[in-house]
Protein backbone atom coordinates (compact mmCIF):
# COMPACT_ATOMS: atom_id res chain seq x y z
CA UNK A 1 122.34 72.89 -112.43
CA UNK A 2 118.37 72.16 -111.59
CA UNK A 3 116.24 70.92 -109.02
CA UNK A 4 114.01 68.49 -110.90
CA UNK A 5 110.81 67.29 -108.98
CA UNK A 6 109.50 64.16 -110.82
CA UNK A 7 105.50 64.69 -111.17
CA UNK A 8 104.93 62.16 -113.45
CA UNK A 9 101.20 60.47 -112.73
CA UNK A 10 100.52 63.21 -110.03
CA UNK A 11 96.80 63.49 -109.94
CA UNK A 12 94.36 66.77 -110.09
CA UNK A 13 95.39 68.67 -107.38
CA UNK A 14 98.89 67.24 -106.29
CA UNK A 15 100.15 70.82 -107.04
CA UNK A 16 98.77 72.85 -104.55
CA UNK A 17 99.34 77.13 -104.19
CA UNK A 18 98.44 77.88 -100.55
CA UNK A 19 100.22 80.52 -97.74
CA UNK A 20 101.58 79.00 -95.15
CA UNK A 21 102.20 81.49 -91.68
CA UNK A 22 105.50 79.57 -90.33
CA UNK A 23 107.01 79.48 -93.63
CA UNK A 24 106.51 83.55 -93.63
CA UNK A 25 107.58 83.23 -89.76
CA UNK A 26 110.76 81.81 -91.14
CA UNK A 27 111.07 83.78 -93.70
CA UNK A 28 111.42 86.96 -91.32
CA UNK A 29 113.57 85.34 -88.88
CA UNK A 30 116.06 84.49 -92.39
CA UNK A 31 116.05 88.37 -92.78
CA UNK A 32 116.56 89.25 -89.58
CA UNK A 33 119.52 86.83 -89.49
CA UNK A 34 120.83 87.90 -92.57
CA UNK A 35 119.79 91.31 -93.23
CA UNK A 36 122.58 91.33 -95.97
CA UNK A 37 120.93 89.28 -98.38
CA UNK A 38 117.72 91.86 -98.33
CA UNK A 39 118.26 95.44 -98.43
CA UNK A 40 115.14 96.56 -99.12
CA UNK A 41 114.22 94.88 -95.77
CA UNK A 42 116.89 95.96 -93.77
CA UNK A 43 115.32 99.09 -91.74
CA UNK A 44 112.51 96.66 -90.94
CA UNK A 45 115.24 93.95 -89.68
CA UNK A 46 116.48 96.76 -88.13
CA UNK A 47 113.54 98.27 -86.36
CA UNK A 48 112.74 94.78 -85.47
CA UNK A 49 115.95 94.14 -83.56
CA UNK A 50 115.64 97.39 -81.89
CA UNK A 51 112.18 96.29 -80.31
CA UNK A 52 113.14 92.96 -79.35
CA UNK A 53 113.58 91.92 -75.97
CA UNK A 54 117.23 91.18 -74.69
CA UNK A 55 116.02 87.58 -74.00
CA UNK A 56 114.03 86.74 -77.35
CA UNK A 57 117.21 88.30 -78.94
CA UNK A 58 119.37 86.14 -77.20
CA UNK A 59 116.71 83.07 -77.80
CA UNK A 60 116.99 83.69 -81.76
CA UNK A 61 120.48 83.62 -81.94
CA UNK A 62 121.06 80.41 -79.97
CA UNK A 63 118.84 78.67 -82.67
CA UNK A 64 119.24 80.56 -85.69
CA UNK A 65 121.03 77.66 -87.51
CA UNK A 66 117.48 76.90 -88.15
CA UNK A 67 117.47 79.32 -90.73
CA UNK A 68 120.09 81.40 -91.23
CA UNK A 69 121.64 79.58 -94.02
CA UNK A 70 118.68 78.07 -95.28
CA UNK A 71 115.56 76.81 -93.51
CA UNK A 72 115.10 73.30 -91.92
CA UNK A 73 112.68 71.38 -93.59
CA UNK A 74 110.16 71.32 -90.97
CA UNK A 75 109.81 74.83 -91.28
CA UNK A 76 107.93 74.74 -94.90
CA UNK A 77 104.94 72.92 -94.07
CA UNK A 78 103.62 70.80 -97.12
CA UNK A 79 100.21 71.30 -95.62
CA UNK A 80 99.87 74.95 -94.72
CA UNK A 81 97.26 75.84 -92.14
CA UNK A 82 95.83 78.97 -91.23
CA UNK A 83 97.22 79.88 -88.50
CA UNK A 84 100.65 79.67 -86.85
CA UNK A 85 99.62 77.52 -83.81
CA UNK A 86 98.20 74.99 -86.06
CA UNK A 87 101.38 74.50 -88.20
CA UNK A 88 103.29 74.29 -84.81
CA UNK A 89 101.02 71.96 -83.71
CA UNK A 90 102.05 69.65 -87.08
CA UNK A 91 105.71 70.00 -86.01
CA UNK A 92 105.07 68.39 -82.75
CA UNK A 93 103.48 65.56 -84.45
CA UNK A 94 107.07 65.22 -85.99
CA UNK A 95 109.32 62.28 -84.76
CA UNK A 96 112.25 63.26 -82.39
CA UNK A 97 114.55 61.15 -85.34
CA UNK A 98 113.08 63.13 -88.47
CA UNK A 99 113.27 66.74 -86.09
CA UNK A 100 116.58 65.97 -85.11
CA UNK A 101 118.10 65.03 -88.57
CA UNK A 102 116.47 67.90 -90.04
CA UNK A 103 118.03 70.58 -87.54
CA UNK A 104 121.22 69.08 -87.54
CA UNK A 105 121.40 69.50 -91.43
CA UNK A 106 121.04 73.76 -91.11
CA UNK A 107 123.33 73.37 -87.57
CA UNK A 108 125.98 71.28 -88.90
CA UNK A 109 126.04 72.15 -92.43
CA UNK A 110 126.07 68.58 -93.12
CA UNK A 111 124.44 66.73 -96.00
CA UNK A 112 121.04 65.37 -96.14
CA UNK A 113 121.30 61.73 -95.02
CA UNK A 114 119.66 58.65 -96.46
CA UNK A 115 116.22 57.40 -95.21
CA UNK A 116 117.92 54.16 -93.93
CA UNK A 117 120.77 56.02 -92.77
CA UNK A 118 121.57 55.37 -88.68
CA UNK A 119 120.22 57.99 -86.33
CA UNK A 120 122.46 60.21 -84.24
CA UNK A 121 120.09 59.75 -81.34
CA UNK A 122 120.62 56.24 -81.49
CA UNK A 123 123.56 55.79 -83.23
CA UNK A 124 127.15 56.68 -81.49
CA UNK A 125 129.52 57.14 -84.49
CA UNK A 126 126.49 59.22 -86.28
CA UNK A 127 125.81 61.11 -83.29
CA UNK A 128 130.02 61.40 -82.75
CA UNK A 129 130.19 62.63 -86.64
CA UNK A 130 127.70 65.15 -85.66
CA UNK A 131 128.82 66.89 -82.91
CA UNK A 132 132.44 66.92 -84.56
CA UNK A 133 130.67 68.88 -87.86
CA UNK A 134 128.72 71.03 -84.92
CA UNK A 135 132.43 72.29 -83.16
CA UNK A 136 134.10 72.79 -86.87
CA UNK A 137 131.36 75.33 -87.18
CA UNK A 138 131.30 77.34 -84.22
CA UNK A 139 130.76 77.09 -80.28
CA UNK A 140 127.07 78.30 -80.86
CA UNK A 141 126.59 75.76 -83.42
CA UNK A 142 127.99 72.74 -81.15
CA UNK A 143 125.90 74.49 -78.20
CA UNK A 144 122.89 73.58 -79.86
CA UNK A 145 123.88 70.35 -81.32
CA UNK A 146 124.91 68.95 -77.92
CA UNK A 147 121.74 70.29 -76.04
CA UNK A 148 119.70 69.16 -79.67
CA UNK A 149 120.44 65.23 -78.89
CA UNK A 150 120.46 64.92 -75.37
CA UNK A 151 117.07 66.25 -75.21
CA UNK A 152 115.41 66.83 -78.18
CA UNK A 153 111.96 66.99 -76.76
CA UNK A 154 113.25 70.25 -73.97
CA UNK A 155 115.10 71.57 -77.48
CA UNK A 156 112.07 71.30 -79.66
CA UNK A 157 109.87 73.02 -76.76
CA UNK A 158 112.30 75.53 -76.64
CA UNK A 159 112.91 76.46 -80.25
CA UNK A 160 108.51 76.53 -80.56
CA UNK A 161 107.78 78.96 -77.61
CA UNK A 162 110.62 81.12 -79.27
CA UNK A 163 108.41 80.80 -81.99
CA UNK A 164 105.61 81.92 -80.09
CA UNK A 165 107.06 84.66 -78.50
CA UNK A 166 108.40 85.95 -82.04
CA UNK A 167 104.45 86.02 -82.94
CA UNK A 168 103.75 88.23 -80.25
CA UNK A 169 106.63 90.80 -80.84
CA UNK A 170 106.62 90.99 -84.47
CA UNK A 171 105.12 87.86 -86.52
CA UNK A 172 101.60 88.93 -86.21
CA UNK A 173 101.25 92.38 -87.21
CA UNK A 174 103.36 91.77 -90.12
CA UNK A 175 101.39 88.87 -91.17
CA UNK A 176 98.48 90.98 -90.96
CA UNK A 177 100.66 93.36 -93.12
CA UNK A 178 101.08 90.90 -95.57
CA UNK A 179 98.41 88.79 -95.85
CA UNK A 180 96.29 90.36 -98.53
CA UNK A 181 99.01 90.73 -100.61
CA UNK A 182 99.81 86.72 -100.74
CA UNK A 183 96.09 85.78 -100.69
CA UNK A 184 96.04 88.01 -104.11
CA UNK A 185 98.76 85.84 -105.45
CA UNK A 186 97.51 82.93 -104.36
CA UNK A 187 93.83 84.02 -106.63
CA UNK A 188 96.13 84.65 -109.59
CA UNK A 189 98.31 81.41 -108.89
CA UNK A 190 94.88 79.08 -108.63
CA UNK A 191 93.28 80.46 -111.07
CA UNK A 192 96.02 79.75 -114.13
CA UNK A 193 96.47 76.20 -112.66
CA UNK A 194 92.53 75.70 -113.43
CA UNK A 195 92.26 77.86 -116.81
CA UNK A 196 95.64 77.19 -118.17
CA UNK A 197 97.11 74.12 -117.10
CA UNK A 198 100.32 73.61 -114.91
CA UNK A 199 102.93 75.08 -117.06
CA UNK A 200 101.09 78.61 -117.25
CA UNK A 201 101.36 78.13 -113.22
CA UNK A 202 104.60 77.56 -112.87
CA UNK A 203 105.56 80.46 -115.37
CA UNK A 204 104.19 83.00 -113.43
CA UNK A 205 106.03 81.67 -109.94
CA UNK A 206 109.09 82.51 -111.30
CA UNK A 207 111.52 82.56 -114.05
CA UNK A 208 113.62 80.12 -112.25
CA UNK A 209 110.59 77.54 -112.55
CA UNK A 210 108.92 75.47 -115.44
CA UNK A 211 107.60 72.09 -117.00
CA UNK A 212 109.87 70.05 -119.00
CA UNK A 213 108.45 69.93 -122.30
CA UNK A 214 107.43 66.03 -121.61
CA UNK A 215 105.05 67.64 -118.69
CA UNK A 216 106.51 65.05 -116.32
CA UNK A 217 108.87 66.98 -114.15
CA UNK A 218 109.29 70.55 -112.40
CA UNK A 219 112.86 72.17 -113.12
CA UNK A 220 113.75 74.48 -110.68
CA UNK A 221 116.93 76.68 -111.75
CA UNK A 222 119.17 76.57 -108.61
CA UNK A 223 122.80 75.79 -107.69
CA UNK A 224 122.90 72.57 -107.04
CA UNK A 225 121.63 69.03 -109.23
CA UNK A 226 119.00 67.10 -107.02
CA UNK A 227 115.94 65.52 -107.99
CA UNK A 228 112.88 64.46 -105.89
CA UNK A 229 109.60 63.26 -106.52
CA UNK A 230 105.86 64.18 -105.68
CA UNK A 231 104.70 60.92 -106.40
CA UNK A 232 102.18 59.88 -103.55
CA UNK A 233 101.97 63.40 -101.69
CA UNK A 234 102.16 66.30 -104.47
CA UNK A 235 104.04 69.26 -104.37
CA UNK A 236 103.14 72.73 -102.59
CA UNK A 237 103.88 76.41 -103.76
CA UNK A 238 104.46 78.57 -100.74
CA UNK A 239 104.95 82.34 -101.58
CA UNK A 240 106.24 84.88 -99.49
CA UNK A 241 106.76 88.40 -99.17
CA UNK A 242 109.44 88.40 -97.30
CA UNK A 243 111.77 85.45 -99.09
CA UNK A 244 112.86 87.76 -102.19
CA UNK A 245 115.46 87.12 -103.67
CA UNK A 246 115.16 83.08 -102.65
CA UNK A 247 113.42 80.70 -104.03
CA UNK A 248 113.77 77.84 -101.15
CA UNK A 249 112.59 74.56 -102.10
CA UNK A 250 111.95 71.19 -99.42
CA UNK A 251 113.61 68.05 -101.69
CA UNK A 252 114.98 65.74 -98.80
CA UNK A 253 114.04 61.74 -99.31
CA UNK A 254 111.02 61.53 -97.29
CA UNK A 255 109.40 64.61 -97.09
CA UNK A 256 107.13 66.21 -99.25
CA UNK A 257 108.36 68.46 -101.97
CA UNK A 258 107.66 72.20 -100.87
CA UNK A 259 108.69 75.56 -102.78
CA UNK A 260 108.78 78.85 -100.97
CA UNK A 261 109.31 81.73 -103.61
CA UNK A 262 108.96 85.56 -103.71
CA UNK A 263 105.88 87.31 -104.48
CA UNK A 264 106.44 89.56 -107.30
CA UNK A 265 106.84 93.38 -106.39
CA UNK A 266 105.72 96.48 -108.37
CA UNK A 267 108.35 95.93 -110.46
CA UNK A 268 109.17 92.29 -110.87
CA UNK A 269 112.89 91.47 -112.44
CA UNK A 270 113.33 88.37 -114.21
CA UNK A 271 115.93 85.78 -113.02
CA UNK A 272 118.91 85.11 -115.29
CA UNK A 273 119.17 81.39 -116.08
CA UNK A 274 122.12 80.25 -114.36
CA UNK A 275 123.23 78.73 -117.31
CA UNK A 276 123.44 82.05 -118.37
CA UNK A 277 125.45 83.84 -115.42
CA UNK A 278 127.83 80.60 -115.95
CA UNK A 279 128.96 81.43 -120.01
CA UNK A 280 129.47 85.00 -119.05
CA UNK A 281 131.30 83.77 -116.44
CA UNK A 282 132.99 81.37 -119.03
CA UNK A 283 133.16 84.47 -121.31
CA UNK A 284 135.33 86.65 -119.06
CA UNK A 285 138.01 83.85 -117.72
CA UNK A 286 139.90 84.19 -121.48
CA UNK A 287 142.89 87.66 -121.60
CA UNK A 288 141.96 87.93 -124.84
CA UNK A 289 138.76 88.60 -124.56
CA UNK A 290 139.06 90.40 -121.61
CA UNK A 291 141.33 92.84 -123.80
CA UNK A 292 138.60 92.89 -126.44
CA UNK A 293 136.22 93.89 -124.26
CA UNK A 294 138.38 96.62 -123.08
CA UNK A 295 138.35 98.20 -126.18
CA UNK A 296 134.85 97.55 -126.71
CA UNK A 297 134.20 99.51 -123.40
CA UNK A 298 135.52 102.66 -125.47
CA UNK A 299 133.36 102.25 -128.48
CA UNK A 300 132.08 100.15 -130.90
CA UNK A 301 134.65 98.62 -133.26
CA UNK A 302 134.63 95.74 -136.39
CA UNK A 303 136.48 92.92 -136.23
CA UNK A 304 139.33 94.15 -138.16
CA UNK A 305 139.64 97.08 -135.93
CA UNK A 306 140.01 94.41 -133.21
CA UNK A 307 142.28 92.38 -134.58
CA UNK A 308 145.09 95.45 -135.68
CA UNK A 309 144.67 96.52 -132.18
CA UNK A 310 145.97 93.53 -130.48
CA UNK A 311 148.06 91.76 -133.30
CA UNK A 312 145.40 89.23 -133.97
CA UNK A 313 144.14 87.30 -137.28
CA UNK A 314 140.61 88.36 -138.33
CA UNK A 315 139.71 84.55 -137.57
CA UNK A 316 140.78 84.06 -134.16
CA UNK A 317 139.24 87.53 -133.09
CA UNK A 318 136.05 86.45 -134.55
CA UNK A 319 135.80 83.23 -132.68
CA UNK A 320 135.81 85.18 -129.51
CA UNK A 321 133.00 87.41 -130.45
CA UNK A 322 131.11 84.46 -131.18
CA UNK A 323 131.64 83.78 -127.78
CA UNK A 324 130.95 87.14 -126.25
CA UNK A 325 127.92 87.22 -128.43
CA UNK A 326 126.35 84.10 -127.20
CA UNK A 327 126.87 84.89 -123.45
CA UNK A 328 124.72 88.23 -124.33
CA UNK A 329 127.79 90.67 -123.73
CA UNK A 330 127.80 92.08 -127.39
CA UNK A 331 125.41 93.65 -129.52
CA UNK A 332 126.29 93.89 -132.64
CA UNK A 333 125.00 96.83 -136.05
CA UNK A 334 125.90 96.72 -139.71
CA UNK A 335 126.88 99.89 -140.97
CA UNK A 336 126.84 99.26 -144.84
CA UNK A 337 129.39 96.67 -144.99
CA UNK A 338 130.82 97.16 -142.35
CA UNK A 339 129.29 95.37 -138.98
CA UNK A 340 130.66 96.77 -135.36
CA UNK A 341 130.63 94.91 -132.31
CA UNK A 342 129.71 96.78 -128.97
CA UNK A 343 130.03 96.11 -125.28
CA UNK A 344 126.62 95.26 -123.43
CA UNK A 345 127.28 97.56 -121.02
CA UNK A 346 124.00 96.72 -118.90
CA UNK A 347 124.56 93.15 -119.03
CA UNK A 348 128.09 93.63 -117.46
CA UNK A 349 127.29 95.77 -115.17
CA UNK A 350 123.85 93.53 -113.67
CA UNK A 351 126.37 90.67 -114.10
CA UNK A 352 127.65 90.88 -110.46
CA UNK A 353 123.94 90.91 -108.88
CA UNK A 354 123.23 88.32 -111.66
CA UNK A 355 125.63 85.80 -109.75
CA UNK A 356 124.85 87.04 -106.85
CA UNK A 357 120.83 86.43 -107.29
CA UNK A 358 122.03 82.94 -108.95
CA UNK A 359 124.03 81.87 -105.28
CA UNK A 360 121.14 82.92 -102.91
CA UNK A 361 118.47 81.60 -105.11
């Protein structure tokens, strides 16, 4: 399962590595929604909460369908500014229809809808479909749906100066925190793209991330088969400190393909393909090899060992194997002519973060 962005004829400098302050902004408010998905974060989501006022608190729950489950579009500019206000400043320039659509994705959990699709703020059955996804998630959710289209313009006002005031109680000295740190990255980032090309770029993002061989696509390794294209506007590389472990990517028809992914810490692990996750996954469903693997777990053993143990033929235990071998949960060392299989003990045991790094990625 990929994202694949279609870059086919994009000229010099349609890929673009800059740092965008709203898409760290959102970032932090992800965390502090789900503090769950980041423990290394989790005293600062913690201290954070502690110092917030009792009405910003309240003010980022009643919107945090913005990005608690992922982040609305709008949030990952394509053309990072500076500074915060100027970004904001580019979301007000946003149409009430393409706001509105956007939001209602995160708050309704809904799919992203074709570009000729009607518009709930025009359109009673869409805007009726809506507010019926809205209530089947929650009163919160339906809260903000309701208020979302009969006044978008009071809603998007709303959901900036909490924004704002997020900047003065704990955006700003953390982006001051972090901003030598991504402006580093960023030197390394543009530096590859003009000495070695795109693919060396994109290689050092993240493991998740790379040319197809025919140069005319980006394949991002996520959960989910979509494709996009940069034709016309290029693509943008956002990193963040605080996004680890998700790489978040913009891919709805009509907006501009954007990519928010972790800055690499002192000690950078490397994604397992999902591919991969999936054959071990594969690997496991089977009882027999399940009960191979229990014995394996007590030492290493040949296949004939195997096969006495549970009443198998040398053949059918050595299918198996092949099996457990190619998902990377066996090692295997001759001993004369003898060769014994062993458990991958690390590789089962990371398994369960493996997944787990696969789902939020």
């Amino acid at each position: 399962m990929t994202l694949r962005i279609d870059i086919g004829g994009l000229p010099s400098g349609g890929l673009r590595f800059a740092a965008s302050p709203l898409a760290e902004l959102t970032a932090m408010l992800h965390v502090l929604a789900e503090p769950g998905h980041h423990p290394r974060l989790a005293g600062w989501a913690a201290d954070v909460w502690a110092g917030l006022r009792p009405e910003l608190a309240e003010r980022l729950r009643e919107a945090e369908f913005l990005w608690r489950s992922s982040q609305a579009d709008f949030l990952l500019p394509a053309r990072p500014r500076p500074t915060l206000a100027e970004e904001l400043d580019d979301v007000d320039r946003i149409d009430d229809d393409t706001y509105v659509t956007a939001a209602l994705v995160m708050t309704c959990g809904s799919t992203r809808a074709p570009l000729d699709a009607p518009s709930p703020l025009a359109d009673p059955a869409a805007r009726e479909r809506a507010l019926d996804l809205a209530q089947a998630r929650g009163a919160r959710q339906e809260a903000f749906a309701e208020r979302l289209l009969a006044d978008p313009a009071a809603v998007r006002a709303r959901v900036r100066h909490t924004l704002e005031q997020c900047a003065e109680a704990f955006f700003d000295a953390a982006w001051a925190g972090v901003a030598e740190q991504l402006a580093t990255d960023l030197r390394v980032k543009n530096d590859l793209l003009k000495r070695q090309g795109v693919a060396a770029a994109l290689a050092s993002v993240s493991a998740a991330v790379a040319l197809a061989p025919d140069g005319d696509c980006i394949i991002v390794d996520k959960l989910q088969d979509k494709a996009t294209t940069a034709e016309g506007t290029g693509v943008t590389f956002i990193p963040s400190v605080h996004g680890r472990p998700h790489l978040v990517a913009v891919h709805a028809p009509g907006w501009q393909p954007v990519v928010q992914y972790p800055v690499a810490g002192p000690d950078p692990a490397v994604p397992v393909p999902l591919d991969t996750v999936t054959l071990r996954l594969e690997a496991l469903a089977h009882p027999v090899r399940l009960r191979l693997l229990r014995t394996l777990a007590r030492g290493p053993h040949t296949t004939g060992e195997l096969a006495h143990v549970w009443g198998l033929t040398p053949p059918e235990v050595s299918r198996h194997l092949a099996l457990l071998r190619r998902a990377g949960l066996l090692t295997t060392r001759r001993h004369g002519r003898y060769v014994r299989n062993s458990l991958d003990v690390p590789a089962l045991t990371a398994l369960g973060g493996d997944l787990l790094t696969a789902l939020l990625r």
